[in-house]
C-alpha atoms as a PDB file:
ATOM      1  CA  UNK A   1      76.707 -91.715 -31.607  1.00  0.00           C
ATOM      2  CA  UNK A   2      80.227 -91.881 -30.852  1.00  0.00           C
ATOM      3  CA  UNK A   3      81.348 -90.656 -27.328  1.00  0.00           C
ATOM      4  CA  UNK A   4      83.513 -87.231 -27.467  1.00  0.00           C
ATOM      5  CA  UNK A   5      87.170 -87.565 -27.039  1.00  0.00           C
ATOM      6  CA  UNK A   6      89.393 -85.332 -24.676  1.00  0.00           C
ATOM      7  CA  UNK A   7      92.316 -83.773 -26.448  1.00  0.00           C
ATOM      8  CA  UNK A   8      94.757 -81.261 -24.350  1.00  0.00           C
ATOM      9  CA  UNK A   9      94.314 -77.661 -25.513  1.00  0.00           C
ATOM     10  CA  UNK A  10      97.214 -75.051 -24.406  1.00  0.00           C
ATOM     11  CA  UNK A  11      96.759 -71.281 -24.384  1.00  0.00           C
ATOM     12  CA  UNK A  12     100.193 -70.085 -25.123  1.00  0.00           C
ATOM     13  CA  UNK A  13     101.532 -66.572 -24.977  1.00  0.00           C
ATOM     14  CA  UNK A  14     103.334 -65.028 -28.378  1.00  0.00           C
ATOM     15  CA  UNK A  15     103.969 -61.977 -29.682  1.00  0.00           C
ATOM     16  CA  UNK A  16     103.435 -59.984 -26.616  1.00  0.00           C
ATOM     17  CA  UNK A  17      99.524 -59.708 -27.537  1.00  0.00           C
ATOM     18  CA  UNK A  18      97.786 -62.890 -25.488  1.00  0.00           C
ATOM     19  CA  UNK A  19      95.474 -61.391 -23.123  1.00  0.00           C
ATOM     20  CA  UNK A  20      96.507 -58.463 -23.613  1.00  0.00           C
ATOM     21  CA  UNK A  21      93.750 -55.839 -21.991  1.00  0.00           C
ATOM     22  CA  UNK A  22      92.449 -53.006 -24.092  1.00  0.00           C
ATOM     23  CA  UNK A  23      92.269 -49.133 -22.148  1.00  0.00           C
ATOM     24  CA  UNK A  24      89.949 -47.865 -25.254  1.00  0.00           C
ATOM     25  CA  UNK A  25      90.515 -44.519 -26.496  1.00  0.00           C
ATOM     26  CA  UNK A  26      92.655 -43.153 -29.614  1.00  0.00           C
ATOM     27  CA  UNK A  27      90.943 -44.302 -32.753  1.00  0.00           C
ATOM     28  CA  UNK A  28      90.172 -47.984 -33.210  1.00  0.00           C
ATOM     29  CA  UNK A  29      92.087 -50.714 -31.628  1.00  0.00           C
ATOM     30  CA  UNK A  30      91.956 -54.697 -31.445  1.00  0.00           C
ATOM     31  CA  UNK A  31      92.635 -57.206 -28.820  1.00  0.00           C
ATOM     32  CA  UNK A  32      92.881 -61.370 -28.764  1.00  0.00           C
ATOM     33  CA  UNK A  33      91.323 -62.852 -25.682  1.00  0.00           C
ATOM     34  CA  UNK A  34      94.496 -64.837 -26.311  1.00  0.00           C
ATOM     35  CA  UNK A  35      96.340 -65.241 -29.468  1.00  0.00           C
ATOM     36  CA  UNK A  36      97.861 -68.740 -29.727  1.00  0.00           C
ATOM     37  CA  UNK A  37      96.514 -72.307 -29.165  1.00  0.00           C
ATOM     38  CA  UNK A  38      97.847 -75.599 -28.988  1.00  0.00           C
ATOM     39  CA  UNK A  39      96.572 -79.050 -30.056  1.00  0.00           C
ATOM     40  CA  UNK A  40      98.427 -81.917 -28.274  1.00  0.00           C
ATOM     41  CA  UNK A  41      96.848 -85.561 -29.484  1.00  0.00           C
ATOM     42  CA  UNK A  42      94.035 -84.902 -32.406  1.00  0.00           C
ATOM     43  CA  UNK A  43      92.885 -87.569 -34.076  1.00  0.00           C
ATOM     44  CA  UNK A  44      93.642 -87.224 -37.872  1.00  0.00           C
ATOM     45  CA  UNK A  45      90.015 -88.350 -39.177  1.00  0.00           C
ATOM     46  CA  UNK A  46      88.045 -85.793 -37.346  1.00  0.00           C
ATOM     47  CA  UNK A  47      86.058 -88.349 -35.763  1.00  0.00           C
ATOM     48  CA  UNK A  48      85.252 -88.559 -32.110  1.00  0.00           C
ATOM     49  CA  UNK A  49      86.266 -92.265 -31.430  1.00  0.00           C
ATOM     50  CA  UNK A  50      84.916 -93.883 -28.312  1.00  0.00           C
ATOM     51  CA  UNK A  51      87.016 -95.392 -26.127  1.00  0.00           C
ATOM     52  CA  UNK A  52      86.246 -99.332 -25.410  1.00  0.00           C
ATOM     53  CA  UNK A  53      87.768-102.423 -23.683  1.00  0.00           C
ATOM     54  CA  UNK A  54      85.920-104.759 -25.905  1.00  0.00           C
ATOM     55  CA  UNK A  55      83.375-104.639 -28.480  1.00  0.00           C
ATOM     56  CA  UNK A  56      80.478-104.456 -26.399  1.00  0.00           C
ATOM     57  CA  UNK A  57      81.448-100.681 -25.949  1.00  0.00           C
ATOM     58  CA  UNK A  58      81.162 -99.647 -28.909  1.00  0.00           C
ATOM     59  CA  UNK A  59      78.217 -98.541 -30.910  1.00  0.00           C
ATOM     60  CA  UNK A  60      76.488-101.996 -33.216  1.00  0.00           C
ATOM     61  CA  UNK A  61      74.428 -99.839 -35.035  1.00  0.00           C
ATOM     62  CA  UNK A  62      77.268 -98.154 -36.927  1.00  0.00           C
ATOM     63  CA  UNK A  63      79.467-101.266 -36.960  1.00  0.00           C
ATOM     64  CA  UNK A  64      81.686-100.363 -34.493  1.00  0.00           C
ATOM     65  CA  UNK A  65      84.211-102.697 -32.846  1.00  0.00           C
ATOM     66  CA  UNK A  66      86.966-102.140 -30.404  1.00  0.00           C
ATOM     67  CA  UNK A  67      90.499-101.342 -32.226  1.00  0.00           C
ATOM     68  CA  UNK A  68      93.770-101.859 -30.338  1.00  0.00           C
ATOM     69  CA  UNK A  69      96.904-100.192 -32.137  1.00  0.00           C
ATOM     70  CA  UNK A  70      99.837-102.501 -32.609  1.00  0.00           C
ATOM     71  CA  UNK A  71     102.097-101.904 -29.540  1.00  0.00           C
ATOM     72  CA  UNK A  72      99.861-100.236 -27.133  1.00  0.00           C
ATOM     73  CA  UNK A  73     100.600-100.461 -23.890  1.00  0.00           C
ATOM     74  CA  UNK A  74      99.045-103.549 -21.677  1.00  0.00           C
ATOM     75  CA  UNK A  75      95.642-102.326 -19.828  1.00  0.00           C
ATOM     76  CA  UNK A  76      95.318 -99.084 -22.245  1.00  0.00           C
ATOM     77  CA  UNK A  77      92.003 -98.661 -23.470  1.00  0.00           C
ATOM     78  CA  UNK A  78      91.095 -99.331 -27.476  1.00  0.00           C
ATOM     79  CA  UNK A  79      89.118 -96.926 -29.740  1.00  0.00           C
ATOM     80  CA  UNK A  80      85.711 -97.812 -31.549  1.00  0.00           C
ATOM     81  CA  UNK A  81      86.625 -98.180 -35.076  1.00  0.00           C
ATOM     82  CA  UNK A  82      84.122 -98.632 -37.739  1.00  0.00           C
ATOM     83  CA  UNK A  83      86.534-100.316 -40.663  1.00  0.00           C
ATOM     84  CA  UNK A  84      90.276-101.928 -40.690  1.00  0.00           C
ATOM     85  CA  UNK A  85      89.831-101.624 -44.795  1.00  0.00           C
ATOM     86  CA  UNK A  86      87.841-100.326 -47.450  1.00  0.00           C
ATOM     87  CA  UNK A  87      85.943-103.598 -47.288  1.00  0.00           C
ATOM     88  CA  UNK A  88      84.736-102.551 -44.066  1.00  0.00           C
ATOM     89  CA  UNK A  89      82.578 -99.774 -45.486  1.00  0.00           C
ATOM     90  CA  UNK A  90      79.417 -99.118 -47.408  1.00  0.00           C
ATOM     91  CA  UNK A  91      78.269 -97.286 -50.212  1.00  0.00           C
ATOM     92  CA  UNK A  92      80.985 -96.446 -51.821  1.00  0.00           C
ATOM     93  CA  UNK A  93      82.802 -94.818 -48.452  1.00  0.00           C
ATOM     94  CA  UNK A  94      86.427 -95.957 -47.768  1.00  0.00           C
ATOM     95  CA  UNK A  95      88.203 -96.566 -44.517  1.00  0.00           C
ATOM     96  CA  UNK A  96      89.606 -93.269 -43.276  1.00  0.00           C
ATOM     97  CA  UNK A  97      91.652 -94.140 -40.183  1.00  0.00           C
ATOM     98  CA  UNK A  98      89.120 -96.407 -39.258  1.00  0.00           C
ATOM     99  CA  UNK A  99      85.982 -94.295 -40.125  1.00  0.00           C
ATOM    100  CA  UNK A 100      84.143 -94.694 -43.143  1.00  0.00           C
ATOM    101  CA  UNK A 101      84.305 -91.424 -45.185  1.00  0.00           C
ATOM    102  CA  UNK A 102      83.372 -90.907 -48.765  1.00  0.00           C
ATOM    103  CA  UNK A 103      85.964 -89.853 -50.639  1.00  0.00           C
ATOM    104  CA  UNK A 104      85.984 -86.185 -52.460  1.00  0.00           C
ATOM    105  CA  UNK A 105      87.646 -83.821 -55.027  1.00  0.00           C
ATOM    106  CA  UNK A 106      86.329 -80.541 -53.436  1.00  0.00           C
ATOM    107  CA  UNK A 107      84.408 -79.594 -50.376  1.00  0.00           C
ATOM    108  CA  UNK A 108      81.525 -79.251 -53.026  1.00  0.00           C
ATOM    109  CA  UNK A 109      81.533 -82.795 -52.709  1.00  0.00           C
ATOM    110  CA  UNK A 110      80.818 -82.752 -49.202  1.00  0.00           C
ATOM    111  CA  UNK A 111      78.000 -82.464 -46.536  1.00  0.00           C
ATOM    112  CA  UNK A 112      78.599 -79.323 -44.128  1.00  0.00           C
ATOM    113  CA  UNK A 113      80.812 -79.563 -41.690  1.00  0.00           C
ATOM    114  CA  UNK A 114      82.790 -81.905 -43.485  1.00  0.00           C
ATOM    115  CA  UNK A 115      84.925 -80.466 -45.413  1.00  0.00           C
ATOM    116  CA  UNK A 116      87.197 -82.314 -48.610  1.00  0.00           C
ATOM    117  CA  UNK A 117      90.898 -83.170 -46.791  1.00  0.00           C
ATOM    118  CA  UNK A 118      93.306 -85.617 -47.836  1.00  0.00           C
ATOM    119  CA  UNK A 119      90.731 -87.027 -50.234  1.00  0.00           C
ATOM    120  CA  UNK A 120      88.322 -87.470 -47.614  1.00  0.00           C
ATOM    121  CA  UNK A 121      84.658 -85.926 -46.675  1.00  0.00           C
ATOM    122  CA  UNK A 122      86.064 -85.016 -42.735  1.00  0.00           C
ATOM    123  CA  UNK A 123      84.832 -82.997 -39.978  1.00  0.00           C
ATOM    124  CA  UNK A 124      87.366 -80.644 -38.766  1.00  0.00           C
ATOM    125  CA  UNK A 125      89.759 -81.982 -36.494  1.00  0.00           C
ATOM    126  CA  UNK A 126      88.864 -79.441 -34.058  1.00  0.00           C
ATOM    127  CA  UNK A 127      87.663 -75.663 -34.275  1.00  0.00           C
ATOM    128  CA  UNK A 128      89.915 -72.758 -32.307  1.00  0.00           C
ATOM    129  CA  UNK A 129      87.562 -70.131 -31.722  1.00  0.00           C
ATOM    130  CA  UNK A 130      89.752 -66.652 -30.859  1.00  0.00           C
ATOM    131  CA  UNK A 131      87.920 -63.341 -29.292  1.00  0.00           C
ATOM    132  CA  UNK A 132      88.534 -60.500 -30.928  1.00  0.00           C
ATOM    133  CA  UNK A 133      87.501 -57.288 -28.763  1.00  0.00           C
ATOM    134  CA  UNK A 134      87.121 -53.871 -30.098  1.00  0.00           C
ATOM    135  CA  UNK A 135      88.747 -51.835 -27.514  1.00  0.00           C
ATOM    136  CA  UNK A 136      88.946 -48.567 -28.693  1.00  0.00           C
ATOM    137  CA  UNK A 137      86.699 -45.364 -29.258  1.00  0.00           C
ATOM    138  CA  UNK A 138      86.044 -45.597 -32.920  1.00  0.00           C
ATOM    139  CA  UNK A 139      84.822 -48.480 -34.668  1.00  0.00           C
ATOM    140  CA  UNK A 140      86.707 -51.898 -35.435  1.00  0.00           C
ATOM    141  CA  UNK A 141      86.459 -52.570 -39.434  1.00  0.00           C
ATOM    142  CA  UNK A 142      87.945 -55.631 -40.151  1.00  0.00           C
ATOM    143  CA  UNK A 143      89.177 -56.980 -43.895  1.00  0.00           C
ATOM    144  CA  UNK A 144      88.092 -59.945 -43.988  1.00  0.00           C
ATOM    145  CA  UNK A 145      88.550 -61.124 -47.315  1.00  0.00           C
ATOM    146  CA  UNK A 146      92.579 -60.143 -46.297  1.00  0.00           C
ATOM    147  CA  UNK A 147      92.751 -62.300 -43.721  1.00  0.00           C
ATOM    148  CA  UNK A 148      96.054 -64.626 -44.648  1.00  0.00           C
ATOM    149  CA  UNK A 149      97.258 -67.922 -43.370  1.00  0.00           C
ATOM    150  CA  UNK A 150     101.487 -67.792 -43.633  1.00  0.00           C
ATOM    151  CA  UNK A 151     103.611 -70.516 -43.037  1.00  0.00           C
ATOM    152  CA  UNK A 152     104.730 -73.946 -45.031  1.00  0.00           C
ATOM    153  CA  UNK A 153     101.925 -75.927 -47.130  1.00  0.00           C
ATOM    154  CA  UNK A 154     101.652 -77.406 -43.569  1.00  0.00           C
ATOM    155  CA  UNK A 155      99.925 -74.140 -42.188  1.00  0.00           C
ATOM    156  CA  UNK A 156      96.764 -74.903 -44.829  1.00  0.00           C
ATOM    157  CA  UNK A 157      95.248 -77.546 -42.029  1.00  0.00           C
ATOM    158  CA  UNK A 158      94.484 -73.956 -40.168  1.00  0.00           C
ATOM    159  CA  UNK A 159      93.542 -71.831 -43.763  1.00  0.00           C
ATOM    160  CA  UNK A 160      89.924 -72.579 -43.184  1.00  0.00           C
ATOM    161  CA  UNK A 161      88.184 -70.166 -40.975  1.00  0.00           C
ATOM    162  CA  UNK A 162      85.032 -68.941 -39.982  1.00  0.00           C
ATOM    163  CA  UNK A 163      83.244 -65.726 -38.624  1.00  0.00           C
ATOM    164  CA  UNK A 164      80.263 -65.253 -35.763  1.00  0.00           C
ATOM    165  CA  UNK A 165      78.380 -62.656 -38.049  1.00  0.00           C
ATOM    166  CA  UNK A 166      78.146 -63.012 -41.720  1.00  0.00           C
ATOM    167  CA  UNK A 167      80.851 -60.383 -43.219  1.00  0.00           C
ATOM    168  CA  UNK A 168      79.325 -57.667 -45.668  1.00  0.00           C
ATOM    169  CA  UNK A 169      81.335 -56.925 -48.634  1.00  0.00           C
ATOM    170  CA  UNK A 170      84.037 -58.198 -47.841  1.00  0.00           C
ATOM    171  CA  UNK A 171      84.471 -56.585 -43.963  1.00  0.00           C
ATOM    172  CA  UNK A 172      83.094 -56.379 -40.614  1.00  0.00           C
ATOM    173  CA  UNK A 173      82.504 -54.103 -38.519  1.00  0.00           C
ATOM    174  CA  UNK A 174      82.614 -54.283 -34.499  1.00  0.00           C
ATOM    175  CA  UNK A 175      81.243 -51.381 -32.552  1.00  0.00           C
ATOM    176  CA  UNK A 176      83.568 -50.244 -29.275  1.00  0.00           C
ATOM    177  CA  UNK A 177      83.046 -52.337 -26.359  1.00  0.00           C
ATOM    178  CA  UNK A 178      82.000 -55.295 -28.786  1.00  0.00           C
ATOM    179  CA  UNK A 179      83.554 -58.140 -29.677  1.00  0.00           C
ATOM    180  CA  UNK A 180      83.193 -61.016 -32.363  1.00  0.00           C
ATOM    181  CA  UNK A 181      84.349 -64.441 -33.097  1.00  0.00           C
ATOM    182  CA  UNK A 182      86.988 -65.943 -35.373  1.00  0.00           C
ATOM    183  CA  UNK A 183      86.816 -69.997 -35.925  1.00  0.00           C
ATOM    184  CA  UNK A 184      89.715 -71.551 -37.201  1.00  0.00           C
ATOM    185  CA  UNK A 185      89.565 -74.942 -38.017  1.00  0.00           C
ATOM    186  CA  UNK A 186      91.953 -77.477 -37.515  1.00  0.00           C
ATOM    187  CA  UNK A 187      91.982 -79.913 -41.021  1.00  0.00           C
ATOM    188  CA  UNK A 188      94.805 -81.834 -41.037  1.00  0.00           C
ATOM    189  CA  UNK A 189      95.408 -83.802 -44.478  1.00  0.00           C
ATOM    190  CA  UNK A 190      98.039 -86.744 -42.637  1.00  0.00           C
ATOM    191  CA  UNK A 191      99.626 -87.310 -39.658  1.00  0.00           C
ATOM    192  CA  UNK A 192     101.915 -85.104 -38.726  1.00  0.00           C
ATOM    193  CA  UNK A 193     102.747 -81.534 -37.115  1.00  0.00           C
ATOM    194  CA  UNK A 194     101.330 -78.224 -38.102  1.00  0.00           C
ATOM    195  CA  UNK A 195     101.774 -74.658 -37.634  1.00  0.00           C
ATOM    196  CA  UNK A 196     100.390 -71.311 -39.184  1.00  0.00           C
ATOM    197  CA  UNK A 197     100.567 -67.498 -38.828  1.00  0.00           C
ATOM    198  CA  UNK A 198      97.114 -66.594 -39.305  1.00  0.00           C
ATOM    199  CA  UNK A 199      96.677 -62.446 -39.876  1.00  0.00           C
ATOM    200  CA  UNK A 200      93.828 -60.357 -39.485  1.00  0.00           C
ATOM    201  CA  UNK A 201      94.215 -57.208 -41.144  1.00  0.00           C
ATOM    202  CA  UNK A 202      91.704 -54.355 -39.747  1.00  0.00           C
ATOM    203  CA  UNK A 203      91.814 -50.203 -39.007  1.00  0.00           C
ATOM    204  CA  UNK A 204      93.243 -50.766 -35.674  1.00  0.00           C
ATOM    205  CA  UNK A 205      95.700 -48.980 -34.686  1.00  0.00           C
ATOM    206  CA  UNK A 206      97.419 -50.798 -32.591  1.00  0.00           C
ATOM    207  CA  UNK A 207      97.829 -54.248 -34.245  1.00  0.00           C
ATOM    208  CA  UNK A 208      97.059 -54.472 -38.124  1.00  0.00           C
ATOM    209  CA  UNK A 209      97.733 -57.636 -39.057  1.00  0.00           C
ATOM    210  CA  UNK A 210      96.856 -59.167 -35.312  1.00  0.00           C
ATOM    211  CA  UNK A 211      98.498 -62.314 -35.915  1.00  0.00           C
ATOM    212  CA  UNK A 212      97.189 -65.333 -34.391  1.00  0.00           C
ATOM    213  CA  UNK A 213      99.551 -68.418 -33.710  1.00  0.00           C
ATOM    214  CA  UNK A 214      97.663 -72.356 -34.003  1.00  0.00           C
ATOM    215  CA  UNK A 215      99.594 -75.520 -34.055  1.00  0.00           C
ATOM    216  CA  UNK A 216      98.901 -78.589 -33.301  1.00  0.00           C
ATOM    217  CA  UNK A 217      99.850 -82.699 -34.114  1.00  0.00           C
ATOM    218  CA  UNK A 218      97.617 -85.054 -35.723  1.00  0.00           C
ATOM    219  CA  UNK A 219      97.844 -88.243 -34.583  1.00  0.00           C
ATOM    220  CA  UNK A 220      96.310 -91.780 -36.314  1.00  0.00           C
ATOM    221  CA  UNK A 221      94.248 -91.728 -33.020  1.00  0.00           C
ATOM    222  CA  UNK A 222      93.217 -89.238 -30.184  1.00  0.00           C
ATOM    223  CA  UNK A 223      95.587 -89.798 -27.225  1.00  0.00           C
ATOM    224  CA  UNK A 224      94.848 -89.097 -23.708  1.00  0.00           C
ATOM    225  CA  UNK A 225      97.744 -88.503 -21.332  1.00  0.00           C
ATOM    226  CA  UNK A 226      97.792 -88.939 -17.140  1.00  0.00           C
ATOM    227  CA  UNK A 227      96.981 -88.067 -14.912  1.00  0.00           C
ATOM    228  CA  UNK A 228      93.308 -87.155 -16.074  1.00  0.00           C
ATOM    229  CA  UNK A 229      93.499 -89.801 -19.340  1.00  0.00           C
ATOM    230  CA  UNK A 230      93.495 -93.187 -20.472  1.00  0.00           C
ATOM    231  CA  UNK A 231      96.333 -93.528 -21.775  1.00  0.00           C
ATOM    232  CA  UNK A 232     100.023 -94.433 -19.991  1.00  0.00           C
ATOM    233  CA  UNK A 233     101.969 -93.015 -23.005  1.00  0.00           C
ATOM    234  CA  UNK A 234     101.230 -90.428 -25.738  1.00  0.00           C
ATOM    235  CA  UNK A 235     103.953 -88.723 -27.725  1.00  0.00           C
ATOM    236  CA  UNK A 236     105.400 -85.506 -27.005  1.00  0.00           C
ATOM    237  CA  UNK A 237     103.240 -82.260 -28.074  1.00  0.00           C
ATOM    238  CA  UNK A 238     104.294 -80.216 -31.504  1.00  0.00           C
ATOM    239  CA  UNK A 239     107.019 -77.385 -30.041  1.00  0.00           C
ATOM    240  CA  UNK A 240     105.213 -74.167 -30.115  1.00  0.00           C
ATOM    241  CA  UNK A 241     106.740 -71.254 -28.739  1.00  0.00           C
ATOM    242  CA  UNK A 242     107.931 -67.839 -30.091  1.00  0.00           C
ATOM    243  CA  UNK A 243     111.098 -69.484 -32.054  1.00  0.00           C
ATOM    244  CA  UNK A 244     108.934 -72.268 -33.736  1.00  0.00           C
ATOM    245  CA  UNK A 245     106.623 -69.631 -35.638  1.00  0.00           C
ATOM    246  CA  UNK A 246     109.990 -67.423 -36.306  1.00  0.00           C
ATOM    247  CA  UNK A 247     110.108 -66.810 -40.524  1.00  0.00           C
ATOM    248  CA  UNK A 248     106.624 -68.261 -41.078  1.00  0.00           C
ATOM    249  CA  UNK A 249     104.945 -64.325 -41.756  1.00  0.00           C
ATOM    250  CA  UNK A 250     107.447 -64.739 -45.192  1.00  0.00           C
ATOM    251  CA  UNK A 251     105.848 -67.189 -46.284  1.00  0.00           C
ATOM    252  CA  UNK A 252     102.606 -68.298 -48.390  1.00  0.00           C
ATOM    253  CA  UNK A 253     101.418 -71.268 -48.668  1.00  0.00           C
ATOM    254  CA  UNK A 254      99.489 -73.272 -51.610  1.00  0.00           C
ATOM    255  CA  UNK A 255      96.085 -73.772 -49.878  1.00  0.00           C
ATOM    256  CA  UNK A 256      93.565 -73.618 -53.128  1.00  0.00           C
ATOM    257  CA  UNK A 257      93.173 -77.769 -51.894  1.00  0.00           C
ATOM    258  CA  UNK A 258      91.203 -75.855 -48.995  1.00  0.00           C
ATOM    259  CA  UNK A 259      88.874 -73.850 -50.738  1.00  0.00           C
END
């Protein structure tokens, strides 16, 4: 089984709402444990590579041999790749930055978690789980079937998302003093940046939508930067601060490739 990367995950402050604490009282009312989180060096596949010096640390059973990328610097570890090209892979799969992934129209074409991205059966990329507290003295019903990614097409990678208990009817209701958990997972179709507005529309009175802020950068392999990684250089992380998500409530994506 391949060994789990480490990827650098910032909790940023936008919108005035991260960590904001909740008094209670006055109807209902909603509050982020934060609102905003950044991916620095994802790997684009979804897969947790390992890392390796030479072939002998990677895994034989699954074919594995140790990749170095053209122009990586001397005495920085490889990653365990399982194909260089299609040829590389079996039944029907196809080399998916160096995994072997069959290859998809939908996510109905897919085994859960995977999920159909960039032609390609992948896990997510990552999942950003947000806390969302009901604070006040009523209770929290929240719309989920409104809930709205905004942004470019580039905000889709973060369209997919996921609740902690099963909404009924299209809404979900959190009792004061409770709390529940959005997922949002990270699918990103290339390499590149990405950024998204998600909204979550409710009753509450003090933030309806509650917009949460993801963004991240995809990379053709996980990258792990000093002082606590393996690696000597990694690129510089996707700019996300208050200006970079400034116009992106305006707009709507095309996301039905993420259904």
């Amino acid at each position: 089984m391949r060994s789990t990367a480490r990827w650098m995950i910032g909790l940023l402050l936008l919108g005035g709402v991260a960590l904001a604490a909740g008094c209670g009282g006055g109807g209902a009312e909603i509050e982020p444990g934060t609102n905003a989180r950044l991916l620095c060096y994802v790997g684009v596949s979804g897969e947790r590579a390992g890392r390796c010096n030479e072939d002998s640390n990677c895994t034989e059973a699954e074919g594995e041999f140790c990749w170095f990328a053209d122009g990586a610097p001397e005495g920085d570890p490889g990653h365990c790749h399982q194909c260089l090209d299609d040829g590389g892979c079996l039944g029907g799969a196809q080399c998916d930055h160096g995994a072997c992934h069959a290859t998809c129209g939908s996510s109905d074409d897919c085994v859960s978690p995977a999920r159909c991205t960039g032609g390609f059966c992948r896990p997510p990329a990552y999942n950003l789980d947000f806390q969302l507290s009901s604070t006040g003295d009523k209770d929290l019903v929240i719309d989920t079937d409104r809930t709205a990614v905004r942004g470019g097409d580039d905000a889709c990678a973060f369209s997919r998302v996921e609740w902690s208990v099963a909404p009924t009817d299209g809404t979900l209701t959190v009792a004061p003093d409770d709390d529940v958990m959005v997922r949002v997972l990270f699918t990103p179709p290339a390499v590149g940046e990405y950024k998204a507005v998600i909204q979550i529309y409710s009753n509450a009175e003090n933030h309806s939508p509650l917009n949460l802020y993801p963004c991240g950068r995809a990379l053709e392999e996980t990258c792990e930067p000093p002082p606590n990684g393996m690696d000597s250089v990694c690129p510089e992380c996707v700019p996300c601060l208050d200006d970079d998500f400034a116009g992106l409530e305006a707009q709507t994506p095309d996301c039905a490739a993420y259904d």
